[in-house]
N, C-alpha and C. Protein backbone atom coordinates (compact mmCIF):
# COMPACT_ATOMS: atom_id res chain seq x y z
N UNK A 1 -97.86 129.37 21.00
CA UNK A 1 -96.87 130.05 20.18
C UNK A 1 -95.72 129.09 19.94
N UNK A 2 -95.29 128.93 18.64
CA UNK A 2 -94.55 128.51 18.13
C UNK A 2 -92.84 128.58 18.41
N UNK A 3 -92.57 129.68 17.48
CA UNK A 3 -91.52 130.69 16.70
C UNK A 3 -91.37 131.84 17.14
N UNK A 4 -90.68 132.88 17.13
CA UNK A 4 -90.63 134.13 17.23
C UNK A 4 -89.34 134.82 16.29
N UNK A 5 -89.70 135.62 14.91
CA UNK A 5 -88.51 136.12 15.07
C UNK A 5 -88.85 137.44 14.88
N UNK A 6 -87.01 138.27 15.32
CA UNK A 6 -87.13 139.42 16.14
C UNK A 6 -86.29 140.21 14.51
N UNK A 7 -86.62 141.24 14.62
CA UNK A 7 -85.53 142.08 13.56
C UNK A 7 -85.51 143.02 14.35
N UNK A 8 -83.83 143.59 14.34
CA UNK A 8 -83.41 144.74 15.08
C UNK A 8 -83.06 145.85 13.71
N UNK A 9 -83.34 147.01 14.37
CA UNK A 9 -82.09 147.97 12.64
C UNK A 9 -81.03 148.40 13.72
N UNK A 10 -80.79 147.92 15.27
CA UNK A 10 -79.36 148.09 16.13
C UNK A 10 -79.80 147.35 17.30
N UNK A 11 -78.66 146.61 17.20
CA UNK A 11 -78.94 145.24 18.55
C UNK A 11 -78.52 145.87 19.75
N UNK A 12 -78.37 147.30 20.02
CA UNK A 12 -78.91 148.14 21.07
C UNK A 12 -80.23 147.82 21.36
N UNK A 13 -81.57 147.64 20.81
CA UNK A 13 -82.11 147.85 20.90
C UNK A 13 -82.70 146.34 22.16
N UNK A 14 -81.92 145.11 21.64
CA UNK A 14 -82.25 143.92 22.10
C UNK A 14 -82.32 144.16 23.61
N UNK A 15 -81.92 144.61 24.65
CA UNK A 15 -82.76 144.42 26.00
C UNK A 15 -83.87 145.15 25.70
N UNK A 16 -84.13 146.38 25.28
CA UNK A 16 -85.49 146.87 24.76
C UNK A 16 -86.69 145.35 24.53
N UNK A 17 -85.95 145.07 23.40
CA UNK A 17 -86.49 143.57 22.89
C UNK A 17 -86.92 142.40 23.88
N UNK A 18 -85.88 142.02 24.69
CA UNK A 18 -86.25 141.18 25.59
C UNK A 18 -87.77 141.48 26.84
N UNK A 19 -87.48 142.79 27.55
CA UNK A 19 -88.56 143.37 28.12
C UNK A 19 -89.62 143.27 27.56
N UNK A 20 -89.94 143.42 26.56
CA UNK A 20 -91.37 143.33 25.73
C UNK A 20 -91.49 141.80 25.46
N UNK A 21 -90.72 141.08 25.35
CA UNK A 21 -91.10 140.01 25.07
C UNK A 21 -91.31 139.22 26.10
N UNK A 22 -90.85 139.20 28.12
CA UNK A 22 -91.23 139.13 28.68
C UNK A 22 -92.32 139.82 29.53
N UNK A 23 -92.98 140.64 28.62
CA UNK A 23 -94.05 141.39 29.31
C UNK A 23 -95.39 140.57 28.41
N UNK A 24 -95.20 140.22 27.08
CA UNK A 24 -96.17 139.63 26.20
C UNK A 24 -96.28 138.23 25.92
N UNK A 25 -94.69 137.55 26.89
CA UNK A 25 -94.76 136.06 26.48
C UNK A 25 -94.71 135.58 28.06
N UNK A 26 -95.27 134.53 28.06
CA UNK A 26 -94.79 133.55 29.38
C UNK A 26 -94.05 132.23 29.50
N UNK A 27 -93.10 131.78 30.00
CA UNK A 27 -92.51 130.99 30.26
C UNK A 27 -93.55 129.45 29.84
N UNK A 28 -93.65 128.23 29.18
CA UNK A 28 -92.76 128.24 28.34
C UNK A 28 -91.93 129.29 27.35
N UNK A 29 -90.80 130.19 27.28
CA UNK A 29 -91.43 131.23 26.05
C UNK A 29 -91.04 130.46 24.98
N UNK A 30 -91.49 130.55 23.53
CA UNK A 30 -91.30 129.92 22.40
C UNK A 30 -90.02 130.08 21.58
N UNK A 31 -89.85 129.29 21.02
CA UNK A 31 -88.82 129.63 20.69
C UNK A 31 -88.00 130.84 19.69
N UNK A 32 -86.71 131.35 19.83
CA UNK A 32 -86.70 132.96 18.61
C UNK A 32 -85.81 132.60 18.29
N UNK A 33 -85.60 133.62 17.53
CA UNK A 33 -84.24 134.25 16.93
C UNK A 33 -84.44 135.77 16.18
N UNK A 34 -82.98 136.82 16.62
CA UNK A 34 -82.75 138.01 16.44
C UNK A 34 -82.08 138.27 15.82
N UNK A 35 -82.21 138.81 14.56
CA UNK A 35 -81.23 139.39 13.45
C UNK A 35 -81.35 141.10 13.31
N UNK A 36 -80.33 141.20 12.79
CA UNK A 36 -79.89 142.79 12.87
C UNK A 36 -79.97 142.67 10.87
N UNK A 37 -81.03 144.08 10.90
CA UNK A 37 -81.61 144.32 9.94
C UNK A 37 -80.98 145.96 9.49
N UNK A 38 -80.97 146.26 8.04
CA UNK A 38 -80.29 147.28 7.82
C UNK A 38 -81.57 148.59 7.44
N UNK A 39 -82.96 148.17 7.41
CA UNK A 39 -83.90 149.02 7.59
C UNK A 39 -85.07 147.96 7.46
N UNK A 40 -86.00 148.35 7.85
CA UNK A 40 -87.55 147.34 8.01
C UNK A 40 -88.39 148.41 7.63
N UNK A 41 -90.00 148.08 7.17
CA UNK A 41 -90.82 148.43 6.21
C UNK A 41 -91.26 149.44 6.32
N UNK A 42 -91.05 149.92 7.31
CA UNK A 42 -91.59 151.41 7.48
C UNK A 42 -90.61 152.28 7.58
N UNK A 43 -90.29 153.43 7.52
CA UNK A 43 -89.08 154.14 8.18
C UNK A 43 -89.40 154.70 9.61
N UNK A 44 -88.22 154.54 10.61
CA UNK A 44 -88.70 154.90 12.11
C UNK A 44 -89.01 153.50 12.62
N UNK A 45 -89.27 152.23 11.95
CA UNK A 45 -89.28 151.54 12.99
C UNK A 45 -88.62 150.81 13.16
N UNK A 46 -88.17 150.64 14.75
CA UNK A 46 -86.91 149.92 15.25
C UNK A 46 -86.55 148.48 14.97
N UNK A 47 -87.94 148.04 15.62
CA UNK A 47 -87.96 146.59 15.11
C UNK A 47 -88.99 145.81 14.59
N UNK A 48 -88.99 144.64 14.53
CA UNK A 48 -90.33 143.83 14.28
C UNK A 48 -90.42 142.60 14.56
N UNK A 49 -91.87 142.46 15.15
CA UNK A 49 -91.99 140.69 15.47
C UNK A 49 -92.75 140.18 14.41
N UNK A 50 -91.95 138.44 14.30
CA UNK A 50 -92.53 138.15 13.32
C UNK A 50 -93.26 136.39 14.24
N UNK A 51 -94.53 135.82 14.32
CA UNK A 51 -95.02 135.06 15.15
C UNK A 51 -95.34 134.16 14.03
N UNK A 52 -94.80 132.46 14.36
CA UNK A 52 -95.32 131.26 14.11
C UNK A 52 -96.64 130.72 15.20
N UNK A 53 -97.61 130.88 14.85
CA UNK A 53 -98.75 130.15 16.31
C UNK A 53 -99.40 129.03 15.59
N UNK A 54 -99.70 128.48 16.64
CA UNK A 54 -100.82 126.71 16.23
C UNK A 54 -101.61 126.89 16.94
N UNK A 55 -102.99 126.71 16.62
CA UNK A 55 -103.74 126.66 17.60
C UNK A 55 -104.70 125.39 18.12
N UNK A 56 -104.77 124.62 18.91
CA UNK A 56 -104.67 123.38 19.54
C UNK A 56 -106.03 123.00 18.68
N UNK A 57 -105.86 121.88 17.97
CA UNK A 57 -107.85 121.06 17.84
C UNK A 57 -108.43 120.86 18.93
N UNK A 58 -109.52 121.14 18.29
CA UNK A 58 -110.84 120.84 19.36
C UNK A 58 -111.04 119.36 18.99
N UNK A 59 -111.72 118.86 19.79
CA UNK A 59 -112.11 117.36 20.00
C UNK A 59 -113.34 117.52 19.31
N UNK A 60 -113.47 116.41 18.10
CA UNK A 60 -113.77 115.58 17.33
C UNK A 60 -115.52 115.61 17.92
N UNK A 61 -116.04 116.23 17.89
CA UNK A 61 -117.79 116.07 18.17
C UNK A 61 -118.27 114.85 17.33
């Protein structure tokens, strides 16, 4: 994992945020950033992750 970014619609919500993201990420964790959003794509939902990933090459057969 790359990237991470976070959208809040209330940065109340960010220890919410953090917990989940140490329950789904491990140390290295990748890098984020959290912005406070004034509604996101659905109605009702709080927040959203948005993921940059790479996934490593395989060796050259």
């Amino acid at each position: 994992m790359l990237k991470v970014a976070l959208f809040v619609t209330d940065m109340a919500c960010f220890p919410d945020v953090v917990a989940l993201r140490k329950r789904f990420f491990r140390p290295p964790y990748p890098a984020d950033s959290i912005v406070q959003v004034s509604a996101l794509a659905l109605p009702g939902l709080l927040f959203e992750i948005e993921a940059i990933a790479a996934r490593p090459r395989q060796a050259d057969r």
